[in-house]
Protein backbone atom coordinates (compact mmCIF):
# COMPACT_ATOMS: atom_id res chain seq x y z
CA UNK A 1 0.00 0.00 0.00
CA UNK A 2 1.22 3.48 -1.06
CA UNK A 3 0.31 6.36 0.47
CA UNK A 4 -0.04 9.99 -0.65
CA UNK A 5 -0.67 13.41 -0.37
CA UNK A 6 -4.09 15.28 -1.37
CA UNK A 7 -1.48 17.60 -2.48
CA UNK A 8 0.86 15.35 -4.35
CA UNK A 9 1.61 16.15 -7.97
CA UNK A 10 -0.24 13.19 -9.29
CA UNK A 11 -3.45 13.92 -7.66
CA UNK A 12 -5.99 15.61 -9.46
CA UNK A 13 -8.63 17.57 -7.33
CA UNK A 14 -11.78 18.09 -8.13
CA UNK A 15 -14.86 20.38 -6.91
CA UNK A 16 -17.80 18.83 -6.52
CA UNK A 17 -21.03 19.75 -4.62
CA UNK A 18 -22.68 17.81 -1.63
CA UNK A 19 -26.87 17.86 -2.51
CA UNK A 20 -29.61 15.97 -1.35
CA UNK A 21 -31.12 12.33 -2.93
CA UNK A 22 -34.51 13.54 -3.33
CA UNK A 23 -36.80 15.25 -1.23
CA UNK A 24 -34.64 13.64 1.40
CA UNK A 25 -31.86 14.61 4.14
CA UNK A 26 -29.72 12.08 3.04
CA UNK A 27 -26.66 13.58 1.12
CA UNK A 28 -25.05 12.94 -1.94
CA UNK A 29 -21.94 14.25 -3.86
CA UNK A 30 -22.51 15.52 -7.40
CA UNK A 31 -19.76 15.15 -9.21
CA UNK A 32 -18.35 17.97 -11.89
CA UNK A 33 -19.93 17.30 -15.59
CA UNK A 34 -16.37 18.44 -17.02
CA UNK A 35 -14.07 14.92 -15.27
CA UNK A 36 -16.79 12.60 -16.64
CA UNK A 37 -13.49 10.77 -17.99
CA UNK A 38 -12.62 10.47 -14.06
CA UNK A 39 -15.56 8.43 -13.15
CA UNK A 40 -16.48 4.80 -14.44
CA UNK A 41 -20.13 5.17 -14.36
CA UNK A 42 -21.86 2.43 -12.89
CA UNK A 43 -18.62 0.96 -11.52
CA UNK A 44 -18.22 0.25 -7.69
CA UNK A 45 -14.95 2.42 -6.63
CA UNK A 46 -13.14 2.86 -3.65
CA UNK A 47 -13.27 5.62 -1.80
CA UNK A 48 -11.80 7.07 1.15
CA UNK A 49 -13.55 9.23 3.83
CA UNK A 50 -11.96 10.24 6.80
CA UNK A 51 -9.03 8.01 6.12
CA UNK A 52 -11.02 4.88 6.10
CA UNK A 53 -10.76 3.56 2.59
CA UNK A 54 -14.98 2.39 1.77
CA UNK A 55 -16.67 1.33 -1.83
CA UNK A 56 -19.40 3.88 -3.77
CA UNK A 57 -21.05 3.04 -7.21
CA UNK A 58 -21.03 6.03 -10.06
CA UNK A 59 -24.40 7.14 -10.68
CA UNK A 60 -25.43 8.76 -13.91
CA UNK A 61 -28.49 11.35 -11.80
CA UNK A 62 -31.67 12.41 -13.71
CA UNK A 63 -29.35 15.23 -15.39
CA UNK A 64 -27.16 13.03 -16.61
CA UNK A 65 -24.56 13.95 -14.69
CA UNK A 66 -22.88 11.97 -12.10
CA UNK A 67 -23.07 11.57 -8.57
CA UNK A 68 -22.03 9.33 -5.86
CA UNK A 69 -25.41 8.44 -3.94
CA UNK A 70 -24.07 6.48 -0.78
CA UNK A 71 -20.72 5.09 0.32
CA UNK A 72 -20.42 1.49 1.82
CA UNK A 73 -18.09 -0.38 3.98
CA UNK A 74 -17.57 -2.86 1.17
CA UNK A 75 -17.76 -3.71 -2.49
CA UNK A 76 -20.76 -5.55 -2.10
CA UNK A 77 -22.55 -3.13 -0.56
CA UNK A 78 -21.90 -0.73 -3.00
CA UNK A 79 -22.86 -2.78 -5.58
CA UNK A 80 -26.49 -3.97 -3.49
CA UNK A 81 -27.14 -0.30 -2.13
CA UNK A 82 -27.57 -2.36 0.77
CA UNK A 83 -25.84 -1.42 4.28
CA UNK A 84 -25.09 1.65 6.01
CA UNK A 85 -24.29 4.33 4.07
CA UNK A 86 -21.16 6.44 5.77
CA UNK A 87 -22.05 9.70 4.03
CA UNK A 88 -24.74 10.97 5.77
CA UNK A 89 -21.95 10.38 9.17
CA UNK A 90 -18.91 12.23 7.62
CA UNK A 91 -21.10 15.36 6.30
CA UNK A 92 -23.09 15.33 9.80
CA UNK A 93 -19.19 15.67 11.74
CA UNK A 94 -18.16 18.43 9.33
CA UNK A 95 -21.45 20.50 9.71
CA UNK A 96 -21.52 20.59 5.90
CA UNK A 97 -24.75 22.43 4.27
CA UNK A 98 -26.38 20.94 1.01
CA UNK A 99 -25.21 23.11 -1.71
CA UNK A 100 -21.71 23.47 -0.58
CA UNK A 101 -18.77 22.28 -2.48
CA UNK A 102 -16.45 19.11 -0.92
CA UNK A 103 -13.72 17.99 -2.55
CA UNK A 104 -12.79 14.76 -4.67
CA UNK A 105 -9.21 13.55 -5.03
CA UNK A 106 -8.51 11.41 -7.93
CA UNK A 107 -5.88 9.59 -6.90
CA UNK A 108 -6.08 7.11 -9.19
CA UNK A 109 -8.52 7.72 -11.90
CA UNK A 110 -11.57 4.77 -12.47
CA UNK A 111 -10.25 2.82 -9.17
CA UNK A 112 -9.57 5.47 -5.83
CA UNK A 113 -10.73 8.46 -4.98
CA UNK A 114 -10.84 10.36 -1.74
CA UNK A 115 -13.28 13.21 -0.26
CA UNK A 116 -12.82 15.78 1.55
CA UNK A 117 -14.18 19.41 3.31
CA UNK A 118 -12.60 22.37 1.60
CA UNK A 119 -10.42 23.23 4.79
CA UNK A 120 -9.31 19.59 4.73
CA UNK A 121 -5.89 18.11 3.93
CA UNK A 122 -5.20 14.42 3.46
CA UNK A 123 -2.62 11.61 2.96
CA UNK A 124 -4.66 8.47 1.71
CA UNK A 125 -3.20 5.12 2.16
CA UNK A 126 -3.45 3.36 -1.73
CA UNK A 127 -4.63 -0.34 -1.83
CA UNK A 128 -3.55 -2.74 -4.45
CA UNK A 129 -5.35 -3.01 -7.29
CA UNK A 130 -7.58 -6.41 -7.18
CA UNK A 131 -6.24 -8.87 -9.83
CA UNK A 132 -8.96 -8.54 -12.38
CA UNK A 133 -9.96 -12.51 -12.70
CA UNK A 134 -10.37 -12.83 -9.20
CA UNK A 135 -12.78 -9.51 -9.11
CA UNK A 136 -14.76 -11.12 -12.14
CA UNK A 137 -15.23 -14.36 -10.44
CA UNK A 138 -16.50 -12.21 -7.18
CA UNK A 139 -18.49 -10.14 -9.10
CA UNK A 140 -20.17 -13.97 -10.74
CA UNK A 141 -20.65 -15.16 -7.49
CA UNK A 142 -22.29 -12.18 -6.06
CA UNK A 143 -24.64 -12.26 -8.49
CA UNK A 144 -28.26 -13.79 -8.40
């Protein structure tokens, strides 16, 4: 595992902006419609929050942009929208507003990302990629 610097060369930061799902108070982060290239939609990704390295799914939204709706403890998860979603915790400590901007680190485009408040810094902690047969044959198994 590598880690890294929000503010390391290689990282490419992006502004998004934290909105609600709905007519709901549960948050979501819509992501910039100029990095589409940055974001696998419908792909599960990892993504770290806080320093704790979790799984989201890309989400084309209703505008066709794209958004990250929830983020899960694990792959699964992300791909079930089933478990608890850690967003809705990490905006509540940082007192964030809906409409305000939060930032997205690309750290390693289509694969890890992190998030963080404006006034944040942050050295993420890289995991390996998965070898790619043994995340298809997860993925098979997973499935119904």
């Amino acid at each position: 595992m590598d880690r890294i610097a929000h503010d390391n060369a290689s990282v490419r930061t992006v502004r998004a902006t934290l909105e609600r799902v709905g007519r709901t108070d549960r948050p979501r982060i819509d992501l910039p419609d100029s990095d589409t290239d940055a974001f696998p939609v419908g792909e599960v990704v990892r993504v770290a929050l806080d320093g704790t390295t979790r799984h989201a799914r890309v989400h084309r939204g209703m505008d066709e942009g794209l958004e990250l709706r929830a983020v899960y403890d694990n792959a699964r998860q992300a791909r079930t929208d089933d478990g608890e979603d850690r967003l809705p915790e990490w905006v509540a400590e940082r007192d964030l507003e809906f409409g305000r901007s939060v930032l997205v680190d690309v750290v390693e485009a289509g694969f890890f990302y992190g998030v963080r408040a404006p006034d944040e810094a942050a050295v993420y902690e890289v995991p390996d990629r998965p070898d790619d047969g043994l995340a298809a044959i997860a993925r098979d198994l997973e499935e119904p």
